[in-house]
N, C-alpha and C. Protein backbone atom coordinates (compact mmCIF):
# COMPACT_ATOMS: atom_id res chain seq x y z
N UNK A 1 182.54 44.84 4.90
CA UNK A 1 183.54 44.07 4.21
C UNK A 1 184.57 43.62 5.23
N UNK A 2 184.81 42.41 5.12
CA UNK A 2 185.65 41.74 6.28
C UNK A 2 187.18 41.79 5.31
N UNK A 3 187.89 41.43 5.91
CA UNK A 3 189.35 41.65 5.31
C UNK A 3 190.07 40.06 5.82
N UNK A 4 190.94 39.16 5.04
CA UNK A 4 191.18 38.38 5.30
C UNK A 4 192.24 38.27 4.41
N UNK A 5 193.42 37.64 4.79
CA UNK A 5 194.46 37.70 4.62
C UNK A 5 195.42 39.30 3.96
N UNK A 6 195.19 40.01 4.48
CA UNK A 6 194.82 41.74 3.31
C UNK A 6 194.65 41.88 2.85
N UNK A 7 193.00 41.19 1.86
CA UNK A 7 192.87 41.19 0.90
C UNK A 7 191.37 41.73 1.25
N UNK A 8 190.58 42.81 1.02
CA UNK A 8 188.90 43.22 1.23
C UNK A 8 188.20 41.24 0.90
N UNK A 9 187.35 41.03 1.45
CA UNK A 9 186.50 39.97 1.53
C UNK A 9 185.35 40.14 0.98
N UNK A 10 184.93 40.14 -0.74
CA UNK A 10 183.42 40.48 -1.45
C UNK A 10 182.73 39.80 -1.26
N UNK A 11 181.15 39.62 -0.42
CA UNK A 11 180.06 38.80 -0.72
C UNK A 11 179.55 38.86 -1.43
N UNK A 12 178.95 37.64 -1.59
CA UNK A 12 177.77 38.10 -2.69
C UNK A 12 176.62 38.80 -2.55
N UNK A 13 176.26 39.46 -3.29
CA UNK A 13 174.73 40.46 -3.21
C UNK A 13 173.65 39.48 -3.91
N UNK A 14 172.34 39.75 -2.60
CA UNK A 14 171.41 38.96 -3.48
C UNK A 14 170.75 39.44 -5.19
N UNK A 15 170.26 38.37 -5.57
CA UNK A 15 169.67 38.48 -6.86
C UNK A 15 168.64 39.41 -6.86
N UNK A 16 168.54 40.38 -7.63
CA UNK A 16 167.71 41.54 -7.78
C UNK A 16 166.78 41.19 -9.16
N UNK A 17 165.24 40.30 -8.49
CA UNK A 17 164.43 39.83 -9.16
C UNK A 17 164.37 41.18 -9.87
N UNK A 18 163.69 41.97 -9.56
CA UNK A 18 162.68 42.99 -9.89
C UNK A 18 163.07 43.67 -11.02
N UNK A 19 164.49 43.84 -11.63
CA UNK A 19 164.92 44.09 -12.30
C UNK A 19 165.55 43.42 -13.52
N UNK A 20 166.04 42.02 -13.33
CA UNK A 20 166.32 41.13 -13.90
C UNK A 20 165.33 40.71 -15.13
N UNK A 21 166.03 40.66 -16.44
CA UNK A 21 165.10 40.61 -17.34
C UNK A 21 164.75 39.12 -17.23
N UNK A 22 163.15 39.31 -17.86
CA UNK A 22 163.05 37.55 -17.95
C UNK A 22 163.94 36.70 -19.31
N UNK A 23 163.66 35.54 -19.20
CA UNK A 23 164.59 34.75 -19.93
C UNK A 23 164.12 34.88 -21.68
N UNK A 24 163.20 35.35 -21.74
CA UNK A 24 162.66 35.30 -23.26
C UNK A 24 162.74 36.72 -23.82
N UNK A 25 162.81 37.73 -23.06
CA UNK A 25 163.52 39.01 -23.52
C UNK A 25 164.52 38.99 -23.49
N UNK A 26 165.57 38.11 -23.42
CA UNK A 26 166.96 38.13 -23.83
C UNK A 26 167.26 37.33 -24.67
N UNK A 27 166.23 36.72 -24.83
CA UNK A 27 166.64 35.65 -26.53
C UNK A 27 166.38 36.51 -27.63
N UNK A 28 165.09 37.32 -27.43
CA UNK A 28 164.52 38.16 -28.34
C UNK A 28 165.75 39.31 -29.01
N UNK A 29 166.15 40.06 -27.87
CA UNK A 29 167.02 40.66 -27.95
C UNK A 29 167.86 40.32 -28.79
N UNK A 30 168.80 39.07 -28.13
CA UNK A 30 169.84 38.42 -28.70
C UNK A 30 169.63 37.87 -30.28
N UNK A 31 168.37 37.69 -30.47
CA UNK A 31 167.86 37.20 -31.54
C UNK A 31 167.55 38.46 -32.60
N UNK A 32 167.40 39.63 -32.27
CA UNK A 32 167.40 41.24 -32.64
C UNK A 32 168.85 41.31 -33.15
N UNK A 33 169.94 41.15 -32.79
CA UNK A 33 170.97 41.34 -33.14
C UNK A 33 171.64 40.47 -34.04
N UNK A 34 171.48 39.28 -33.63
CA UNK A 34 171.35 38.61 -35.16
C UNK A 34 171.18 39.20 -36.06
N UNK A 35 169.86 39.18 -36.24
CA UNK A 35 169.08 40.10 -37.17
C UNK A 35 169.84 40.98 -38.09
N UNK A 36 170.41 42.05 -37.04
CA UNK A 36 170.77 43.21 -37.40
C UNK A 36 172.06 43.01 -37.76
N UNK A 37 172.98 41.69 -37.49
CA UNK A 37 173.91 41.63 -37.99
C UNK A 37 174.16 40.44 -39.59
N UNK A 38 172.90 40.24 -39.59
CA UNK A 38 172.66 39.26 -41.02
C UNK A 38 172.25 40.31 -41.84
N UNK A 39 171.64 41.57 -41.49
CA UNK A 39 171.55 42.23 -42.87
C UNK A 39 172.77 43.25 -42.91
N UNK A 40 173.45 43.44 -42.05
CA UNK A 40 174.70 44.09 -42.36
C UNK A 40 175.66 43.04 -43.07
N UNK A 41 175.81 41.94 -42.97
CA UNK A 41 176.65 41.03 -43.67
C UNK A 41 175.99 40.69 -44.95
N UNK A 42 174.52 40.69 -45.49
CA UNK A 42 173.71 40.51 -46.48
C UNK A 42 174.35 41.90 -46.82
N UNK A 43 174.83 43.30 -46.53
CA UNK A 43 174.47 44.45 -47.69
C UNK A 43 176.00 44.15 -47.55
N UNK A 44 176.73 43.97 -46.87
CA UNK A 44 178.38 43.80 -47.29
C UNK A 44 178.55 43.15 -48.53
N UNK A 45 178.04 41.43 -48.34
CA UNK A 45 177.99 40.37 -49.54
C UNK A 45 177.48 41.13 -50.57
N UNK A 46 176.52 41.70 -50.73
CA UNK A 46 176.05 42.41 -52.34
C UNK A 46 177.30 43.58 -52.20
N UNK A 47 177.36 44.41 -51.65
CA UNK A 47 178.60 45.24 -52.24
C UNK A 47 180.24 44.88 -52.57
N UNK A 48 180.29 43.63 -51.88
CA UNK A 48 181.54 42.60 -52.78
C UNK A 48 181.20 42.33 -53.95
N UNK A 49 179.99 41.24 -53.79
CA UNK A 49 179.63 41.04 -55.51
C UNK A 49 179.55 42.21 -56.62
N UNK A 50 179.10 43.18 -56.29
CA UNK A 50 179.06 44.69 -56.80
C UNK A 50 180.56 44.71 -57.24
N UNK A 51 180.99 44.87 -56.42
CA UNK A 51 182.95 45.44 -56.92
C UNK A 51 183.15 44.15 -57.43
N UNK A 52 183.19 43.11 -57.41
CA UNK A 52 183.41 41.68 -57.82
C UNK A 52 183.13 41.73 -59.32
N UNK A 53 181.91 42.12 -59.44
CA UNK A 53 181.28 42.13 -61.03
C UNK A 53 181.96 43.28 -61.91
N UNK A 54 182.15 45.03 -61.50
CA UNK A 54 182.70 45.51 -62.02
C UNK A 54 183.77 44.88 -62.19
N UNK A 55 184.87 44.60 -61.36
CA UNK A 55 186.29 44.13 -61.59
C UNK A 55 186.15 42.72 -62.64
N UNK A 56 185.42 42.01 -62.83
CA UNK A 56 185.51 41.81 -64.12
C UNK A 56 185.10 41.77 -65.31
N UNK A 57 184.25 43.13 -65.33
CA UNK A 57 184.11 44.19 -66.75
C UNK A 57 185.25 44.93 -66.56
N UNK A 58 185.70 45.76 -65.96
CA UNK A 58 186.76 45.89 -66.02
C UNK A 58 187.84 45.13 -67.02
N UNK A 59 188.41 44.05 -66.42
CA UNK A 59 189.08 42.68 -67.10
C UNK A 59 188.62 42.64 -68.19
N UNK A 60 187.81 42.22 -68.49
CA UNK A 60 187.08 42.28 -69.84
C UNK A 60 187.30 43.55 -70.45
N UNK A 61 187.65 44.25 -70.68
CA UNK A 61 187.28 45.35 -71.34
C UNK A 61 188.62 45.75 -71.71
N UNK A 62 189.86 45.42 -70.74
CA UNK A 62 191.13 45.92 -70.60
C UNK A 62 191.85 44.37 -71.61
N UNK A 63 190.80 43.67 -71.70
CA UNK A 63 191.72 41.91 -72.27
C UNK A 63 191.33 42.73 -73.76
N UNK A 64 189.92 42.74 -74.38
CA UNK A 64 189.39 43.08 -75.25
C UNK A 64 190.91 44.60 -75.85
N UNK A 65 190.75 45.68 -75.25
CA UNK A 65 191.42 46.57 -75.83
C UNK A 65 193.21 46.10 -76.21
N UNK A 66 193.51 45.31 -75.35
CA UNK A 66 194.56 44.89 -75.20
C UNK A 66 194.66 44.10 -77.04
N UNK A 67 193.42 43.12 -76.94
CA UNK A 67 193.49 42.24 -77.73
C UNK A 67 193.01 43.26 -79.46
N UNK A 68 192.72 44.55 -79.25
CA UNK A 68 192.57 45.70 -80.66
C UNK A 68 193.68 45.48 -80.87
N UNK A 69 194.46 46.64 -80.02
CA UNK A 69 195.47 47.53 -80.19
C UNK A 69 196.53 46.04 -80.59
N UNK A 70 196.29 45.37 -79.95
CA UNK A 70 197.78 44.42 -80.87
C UNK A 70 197.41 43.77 -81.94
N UNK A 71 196.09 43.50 -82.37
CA UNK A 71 195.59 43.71 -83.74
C UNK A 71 196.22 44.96 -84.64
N UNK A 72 195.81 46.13 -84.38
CA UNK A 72 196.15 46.83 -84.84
C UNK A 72 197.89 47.13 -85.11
N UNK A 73 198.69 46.69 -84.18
CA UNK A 73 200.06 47.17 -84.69
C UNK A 73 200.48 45.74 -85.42
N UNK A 74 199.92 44.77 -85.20
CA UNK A 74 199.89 44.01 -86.20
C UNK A 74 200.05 44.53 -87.94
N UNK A 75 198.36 45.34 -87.63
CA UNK A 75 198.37 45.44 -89.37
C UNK A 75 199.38 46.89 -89.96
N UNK A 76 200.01 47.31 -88.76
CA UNK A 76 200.59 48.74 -89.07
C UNK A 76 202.00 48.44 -88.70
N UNK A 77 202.66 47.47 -88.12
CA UNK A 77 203.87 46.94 -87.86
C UNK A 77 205.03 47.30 -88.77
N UNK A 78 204.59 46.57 -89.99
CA UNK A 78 205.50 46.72 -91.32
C UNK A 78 205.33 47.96 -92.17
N UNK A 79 204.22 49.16 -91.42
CA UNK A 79 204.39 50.31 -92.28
C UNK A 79 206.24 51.01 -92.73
N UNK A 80 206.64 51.13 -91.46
CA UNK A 80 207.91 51.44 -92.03
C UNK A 80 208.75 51.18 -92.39
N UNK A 81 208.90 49.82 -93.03
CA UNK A 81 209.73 49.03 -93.25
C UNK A 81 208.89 49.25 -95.12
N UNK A 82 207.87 49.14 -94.95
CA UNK A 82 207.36 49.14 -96.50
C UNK A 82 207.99 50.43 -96.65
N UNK A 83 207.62 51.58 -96.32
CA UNK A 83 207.98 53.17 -96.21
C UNK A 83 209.20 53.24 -96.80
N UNK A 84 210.32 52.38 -95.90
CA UNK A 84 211.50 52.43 -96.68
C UNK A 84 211.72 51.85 -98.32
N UNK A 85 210.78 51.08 -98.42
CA UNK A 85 210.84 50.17 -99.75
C UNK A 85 209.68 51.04 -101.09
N UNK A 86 209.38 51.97 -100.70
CA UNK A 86 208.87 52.95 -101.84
C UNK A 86 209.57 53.38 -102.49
N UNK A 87 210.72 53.99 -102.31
CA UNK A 87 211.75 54.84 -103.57
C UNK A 87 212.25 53.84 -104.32
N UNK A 88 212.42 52.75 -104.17
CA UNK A 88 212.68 51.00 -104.77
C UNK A 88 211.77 51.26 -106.16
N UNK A 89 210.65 51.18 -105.60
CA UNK A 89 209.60 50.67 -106.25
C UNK A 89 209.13 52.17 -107.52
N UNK A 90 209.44 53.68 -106.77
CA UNK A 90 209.42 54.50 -107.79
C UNK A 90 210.75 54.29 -108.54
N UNK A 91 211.73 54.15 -107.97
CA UNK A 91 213.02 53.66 -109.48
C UNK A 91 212.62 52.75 -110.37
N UNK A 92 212.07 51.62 -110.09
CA UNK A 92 211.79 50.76 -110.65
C UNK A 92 210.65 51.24 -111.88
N UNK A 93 209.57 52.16 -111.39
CA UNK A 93 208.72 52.41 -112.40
C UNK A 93 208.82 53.33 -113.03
N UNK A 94 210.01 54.49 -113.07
CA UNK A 94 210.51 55.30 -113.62
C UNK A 94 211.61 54.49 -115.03
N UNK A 95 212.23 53.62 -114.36
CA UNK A 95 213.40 52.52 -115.22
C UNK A 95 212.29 52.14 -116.22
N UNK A 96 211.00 51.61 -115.92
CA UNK A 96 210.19 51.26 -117.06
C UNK A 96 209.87 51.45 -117.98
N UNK A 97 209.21 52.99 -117.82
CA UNK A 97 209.47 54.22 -118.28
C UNK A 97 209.85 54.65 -119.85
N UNK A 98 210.97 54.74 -119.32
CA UNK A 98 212.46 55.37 -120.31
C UNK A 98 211.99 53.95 -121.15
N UNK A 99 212.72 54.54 -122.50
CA UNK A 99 212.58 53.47 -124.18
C UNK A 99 213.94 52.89 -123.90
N UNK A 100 213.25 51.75 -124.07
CA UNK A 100 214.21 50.22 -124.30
C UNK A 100 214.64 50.35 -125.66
N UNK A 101 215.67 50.42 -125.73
CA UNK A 101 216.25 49.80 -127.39
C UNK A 101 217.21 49.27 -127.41
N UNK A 102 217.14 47.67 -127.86
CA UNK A 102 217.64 46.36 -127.98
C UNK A 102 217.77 46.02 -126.77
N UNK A 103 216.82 46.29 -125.82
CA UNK A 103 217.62 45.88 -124.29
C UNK A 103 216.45 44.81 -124.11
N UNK A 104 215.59 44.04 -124.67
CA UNK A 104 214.13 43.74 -124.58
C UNK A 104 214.40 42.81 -122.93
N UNK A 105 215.64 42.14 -123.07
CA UNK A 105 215.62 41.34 -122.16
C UNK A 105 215.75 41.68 -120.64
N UNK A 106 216.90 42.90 -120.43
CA UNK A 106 216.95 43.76 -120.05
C UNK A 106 215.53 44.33 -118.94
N UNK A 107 214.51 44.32 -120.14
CA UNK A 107 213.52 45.14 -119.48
C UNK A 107 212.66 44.35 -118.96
N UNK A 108 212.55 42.88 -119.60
CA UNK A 108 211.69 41.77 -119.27
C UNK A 108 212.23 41.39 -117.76
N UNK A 109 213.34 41.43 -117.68
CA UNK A 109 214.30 41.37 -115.95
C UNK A 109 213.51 42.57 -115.14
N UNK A 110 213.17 43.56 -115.65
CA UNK A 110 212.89 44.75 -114.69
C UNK A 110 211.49 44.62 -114.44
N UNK A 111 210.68 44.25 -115.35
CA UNK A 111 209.41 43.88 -115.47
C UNK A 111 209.16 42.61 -114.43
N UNK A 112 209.72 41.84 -114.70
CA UNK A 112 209.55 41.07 -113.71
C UNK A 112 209.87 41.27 -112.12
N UNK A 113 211.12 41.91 -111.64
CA UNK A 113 211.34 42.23 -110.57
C UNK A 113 210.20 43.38 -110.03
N UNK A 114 209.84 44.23 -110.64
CA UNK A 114 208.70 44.80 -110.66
C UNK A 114 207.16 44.62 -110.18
N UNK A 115 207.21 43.94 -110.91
CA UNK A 115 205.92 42.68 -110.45
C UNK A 115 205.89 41.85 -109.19
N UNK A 116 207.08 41.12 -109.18
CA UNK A 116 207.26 40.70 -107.46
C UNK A 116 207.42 41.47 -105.99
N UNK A 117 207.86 42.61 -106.64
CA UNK A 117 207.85 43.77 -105.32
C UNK A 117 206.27 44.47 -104.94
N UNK A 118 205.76 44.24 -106.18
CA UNK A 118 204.30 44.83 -106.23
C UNK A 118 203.45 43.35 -105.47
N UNK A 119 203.85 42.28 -105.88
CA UNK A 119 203.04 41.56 -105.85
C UNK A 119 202.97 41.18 -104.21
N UNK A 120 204.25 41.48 -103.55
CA UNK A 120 205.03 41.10 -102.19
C UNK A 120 203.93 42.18 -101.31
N UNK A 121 204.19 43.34 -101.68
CA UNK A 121 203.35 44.37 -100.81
C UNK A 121 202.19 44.15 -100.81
N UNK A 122 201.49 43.97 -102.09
CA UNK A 122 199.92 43.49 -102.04
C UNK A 122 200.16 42.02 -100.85
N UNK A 123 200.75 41.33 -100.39
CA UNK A 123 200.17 40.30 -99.60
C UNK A 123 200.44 40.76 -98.39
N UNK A 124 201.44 42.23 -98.48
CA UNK A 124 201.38 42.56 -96.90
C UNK A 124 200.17 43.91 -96.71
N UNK A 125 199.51 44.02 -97.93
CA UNK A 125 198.44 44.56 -97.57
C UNK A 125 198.64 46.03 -98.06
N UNK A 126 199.46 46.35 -98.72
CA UNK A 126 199.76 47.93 -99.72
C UNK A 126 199.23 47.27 -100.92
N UNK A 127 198.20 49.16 -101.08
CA UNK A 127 197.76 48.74 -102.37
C UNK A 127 198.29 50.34 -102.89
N UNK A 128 197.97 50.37 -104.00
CA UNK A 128 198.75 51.78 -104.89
C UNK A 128 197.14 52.09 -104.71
N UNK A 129 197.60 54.24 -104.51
CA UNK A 129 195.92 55.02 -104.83
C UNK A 129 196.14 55.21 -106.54
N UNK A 130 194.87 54.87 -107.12
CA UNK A 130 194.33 55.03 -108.48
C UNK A 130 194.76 57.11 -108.37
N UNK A 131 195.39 57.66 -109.25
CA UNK A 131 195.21 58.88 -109.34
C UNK A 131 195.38 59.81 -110.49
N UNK A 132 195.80 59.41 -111.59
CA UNK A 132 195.79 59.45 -112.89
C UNK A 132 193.83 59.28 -113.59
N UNK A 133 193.56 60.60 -113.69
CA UNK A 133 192.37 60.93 -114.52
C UNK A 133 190.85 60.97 -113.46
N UNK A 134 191.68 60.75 -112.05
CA UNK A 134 190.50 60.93 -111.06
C UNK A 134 190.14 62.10 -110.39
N UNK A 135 189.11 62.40 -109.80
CA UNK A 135 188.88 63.98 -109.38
C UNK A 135 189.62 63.80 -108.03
N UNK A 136 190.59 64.82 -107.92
CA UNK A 136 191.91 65.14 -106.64
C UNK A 136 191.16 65.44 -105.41
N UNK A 137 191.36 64.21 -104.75
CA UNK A 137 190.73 64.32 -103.14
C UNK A 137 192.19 64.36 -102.24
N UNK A 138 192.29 65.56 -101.45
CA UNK A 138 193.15 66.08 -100.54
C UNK A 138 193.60 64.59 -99.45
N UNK A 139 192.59 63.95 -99.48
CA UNK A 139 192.90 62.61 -98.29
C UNK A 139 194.37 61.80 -98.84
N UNK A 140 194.03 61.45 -100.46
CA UNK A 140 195.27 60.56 -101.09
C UNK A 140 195.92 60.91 -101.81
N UNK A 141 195.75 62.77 -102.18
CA UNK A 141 196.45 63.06 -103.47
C UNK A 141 197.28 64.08 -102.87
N UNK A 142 198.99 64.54 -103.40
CA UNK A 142 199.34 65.78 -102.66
C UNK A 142 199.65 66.69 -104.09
N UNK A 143 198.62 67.75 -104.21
CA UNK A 143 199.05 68.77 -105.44
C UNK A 143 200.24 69.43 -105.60
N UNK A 144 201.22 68.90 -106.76
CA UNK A 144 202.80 69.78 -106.96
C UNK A 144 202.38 70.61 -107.62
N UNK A 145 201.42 70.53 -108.77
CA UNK A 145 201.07 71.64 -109.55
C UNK A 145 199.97 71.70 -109.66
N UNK A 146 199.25 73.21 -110.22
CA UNK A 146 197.85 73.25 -110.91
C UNK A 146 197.97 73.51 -112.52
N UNK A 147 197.57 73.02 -113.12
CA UNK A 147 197.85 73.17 -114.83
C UNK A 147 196.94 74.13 -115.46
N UNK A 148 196.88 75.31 -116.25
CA UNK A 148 195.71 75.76 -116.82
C UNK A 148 195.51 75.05 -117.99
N UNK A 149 194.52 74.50 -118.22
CA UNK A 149 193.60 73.44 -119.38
C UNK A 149 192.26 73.36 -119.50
N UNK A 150 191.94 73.33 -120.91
CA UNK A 150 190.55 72.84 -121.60
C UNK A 150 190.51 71.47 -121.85
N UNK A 151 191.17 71.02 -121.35
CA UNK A 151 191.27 69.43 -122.03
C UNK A 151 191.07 68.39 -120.82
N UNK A 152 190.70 68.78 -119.29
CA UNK A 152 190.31 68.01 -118.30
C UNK A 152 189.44 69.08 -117.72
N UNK A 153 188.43 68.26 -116.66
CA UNK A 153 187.62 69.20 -116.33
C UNK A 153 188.62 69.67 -114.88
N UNK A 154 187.61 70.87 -113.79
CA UNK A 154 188.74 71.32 -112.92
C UNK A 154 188.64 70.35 -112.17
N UNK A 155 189.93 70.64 -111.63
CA UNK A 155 190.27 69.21 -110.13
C UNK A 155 190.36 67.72 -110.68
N UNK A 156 190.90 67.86 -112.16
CA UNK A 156 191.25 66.27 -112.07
C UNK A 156 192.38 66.27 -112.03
N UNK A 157 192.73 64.70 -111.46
CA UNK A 157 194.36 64.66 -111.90
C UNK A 157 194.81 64.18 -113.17
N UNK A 158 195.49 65.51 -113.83
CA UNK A 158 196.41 65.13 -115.05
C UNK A 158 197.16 64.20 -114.95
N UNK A 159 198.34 64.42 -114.05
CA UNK A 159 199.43 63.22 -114.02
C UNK A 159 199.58 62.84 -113.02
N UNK A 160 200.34 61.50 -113.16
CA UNK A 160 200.74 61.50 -110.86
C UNK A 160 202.06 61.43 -111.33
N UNK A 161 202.79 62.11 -110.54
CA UNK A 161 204.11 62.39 -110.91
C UNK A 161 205.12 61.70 -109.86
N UNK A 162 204.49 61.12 -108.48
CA UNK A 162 204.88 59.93 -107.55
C UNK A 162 203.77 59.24 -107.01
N UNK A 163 203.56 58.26 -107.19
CA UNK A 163 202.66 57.02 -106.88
C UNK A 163 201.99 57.02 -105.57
N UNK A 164 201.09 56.90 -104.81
CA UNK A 164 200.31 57.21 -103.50
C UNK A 164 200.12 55.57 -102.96
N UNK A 165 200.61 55.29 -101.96
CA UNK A 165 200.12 53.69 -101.79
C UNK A 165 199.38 53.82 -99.93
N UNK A 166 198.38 52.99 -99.51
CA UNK A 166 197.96 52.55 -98.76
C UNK A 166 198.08 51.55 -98.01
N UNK A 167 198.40 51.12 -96.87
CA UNK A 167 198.33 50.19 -96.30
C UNK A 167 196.91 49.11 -95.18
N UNK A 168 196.06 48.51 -95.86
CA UNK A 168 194.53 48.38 -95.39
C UNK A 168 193.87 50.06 -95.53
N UNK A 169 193.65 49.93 -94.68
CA UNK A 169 192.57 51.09 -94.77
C UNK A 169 193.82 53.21 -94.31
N UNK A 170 194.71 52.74 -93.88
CA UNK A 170 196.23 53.58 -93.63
C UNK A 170 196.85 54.23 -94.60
N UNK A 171 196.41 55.36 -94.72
CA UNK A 171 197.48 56.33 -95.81
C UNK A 171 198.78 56.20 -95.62
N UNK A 172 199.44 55.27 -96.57
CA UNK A 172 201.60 55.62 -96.12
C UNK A 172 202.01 56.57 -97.46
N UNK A 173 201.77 57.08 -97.85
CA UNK A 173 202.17 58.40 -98.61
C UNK A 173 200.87 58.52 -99.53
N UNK A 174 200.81 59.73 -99.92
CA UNK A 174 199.82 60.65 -100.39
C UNK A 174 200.53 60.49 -102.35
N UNK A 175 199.76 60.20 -103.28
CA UNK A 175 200.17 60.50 -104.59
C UNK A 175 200.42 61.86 -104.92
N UNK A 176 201.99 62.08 -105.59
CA UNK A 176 202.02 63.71 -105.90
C UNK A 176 201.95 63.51 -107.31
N UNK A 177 200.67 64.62 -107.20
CA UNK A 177 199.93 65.09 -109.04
C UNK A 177 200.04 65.98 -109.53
N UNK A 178 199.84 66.22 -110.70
CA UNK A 178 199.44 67.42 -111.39
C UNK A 178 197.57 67.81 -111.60
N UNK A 179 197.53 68.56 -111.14
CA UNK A 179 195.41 69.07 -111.19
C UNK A 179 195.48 69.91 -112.13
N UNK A 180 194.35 69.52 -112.83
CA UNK A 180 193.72 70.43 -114.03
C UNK A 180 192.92 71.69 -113.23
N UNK A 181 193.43 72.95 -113.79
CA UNK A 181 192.60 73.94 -113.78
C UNK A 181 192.16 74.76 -114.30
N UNK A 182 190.73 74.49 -114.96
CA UNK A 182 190.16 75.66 -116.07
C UNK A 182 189.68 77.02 -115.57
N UNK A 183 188.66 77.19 -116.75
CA UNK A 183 188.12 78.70 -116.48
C UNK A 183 186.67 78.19 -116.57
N UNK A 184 186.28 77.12 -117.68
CA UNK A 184 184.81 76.28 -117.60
C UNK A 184 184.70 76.54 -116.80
N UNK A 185 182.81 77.31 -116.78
CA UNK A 185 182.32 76.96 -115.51
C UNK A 185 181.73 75.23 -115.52
């Protein structure tokens, strides 16, 4: 190595045939790696589309529940607002009740207001439970008393002594009854 200006002086070294690959084993090669890098980018692309597709079942599924549940407080929204408007509606059918005398008009006013409060809830979707003379199911009925009697069979309801109403398919209070209970077998 010669030195010129203080800097070492590199020649060149001859070309080392013997070792030197030929020109078509390095395309091959080069062409190998390709290869190997098109199916690593082919299994990447399917595992995007993979997470791609879950993420929108996902979406779907979260729009869908989204789109129940506000269905649902939809139809359950005005439960407590009706809730409050039940003791209304038992005054009212208690006032019925009691004997009118000379009041006819009186009662025809109560009768009517009556009817529109009933008629108002039925369009928001309260209906009254039937429970007067039906066999007492624990789901809509709440037992104040058991009666001993021959004159209903056991487990019906004698009286309803507060009214049971529903909202669609939604228990908002339970009817409180009186149940028949014999000795009949």
């Amino acid at each position: 190595m010669a030195k010129s200006n203080g800097k070492p002086k590199v020649e060149p070294q001859p070309l080392d045939t013997e070792h030197e690959l030929p020109p078509a084993e390095a395309e091959s090669i080069a062409v190998e790696a390709q290869a190997e890098e098109l199916v690593k980018l082919r299994a990447e692309r399917d595992e995007l589309y993979d997470r791609l597709a879950r993420a929108q079942a996902e979406f779907e599924n979260a729009r869908r529940r989204a789109a129940r549940e506000q269905e649902e407080f939809r139809n359950f929204a005005a439960a407590g607002a009706v809730k409050e408007l039940l003791p209304i509606l038992d005054s009212f059918d208690r006032a019925l009740k009691a004997p009118a005398a000379g009041l006819e008009d009186f009662r025809a006013g109560l009768e009517l207001i009556n009817r529109q409060m009933h008629d108002a809830l039925a369009k928001l979707g309260v209906v009254p439970i039937e429970a007067e003379g039906q066999p007492f199911d624990p789901r809509f009925h709440e037992a104040v008393e058991m009666v001993d009697t021959d004159q209903a069979p056991d487990h019906q309801v004698l009286e309803e002594l507060q009214r049971g109403y529903r909202i669609k398919d939604r228990l908002l209070r339970p009817a409180m009854v009186r149940v028949a209970r014999n000795s009949k077998p």
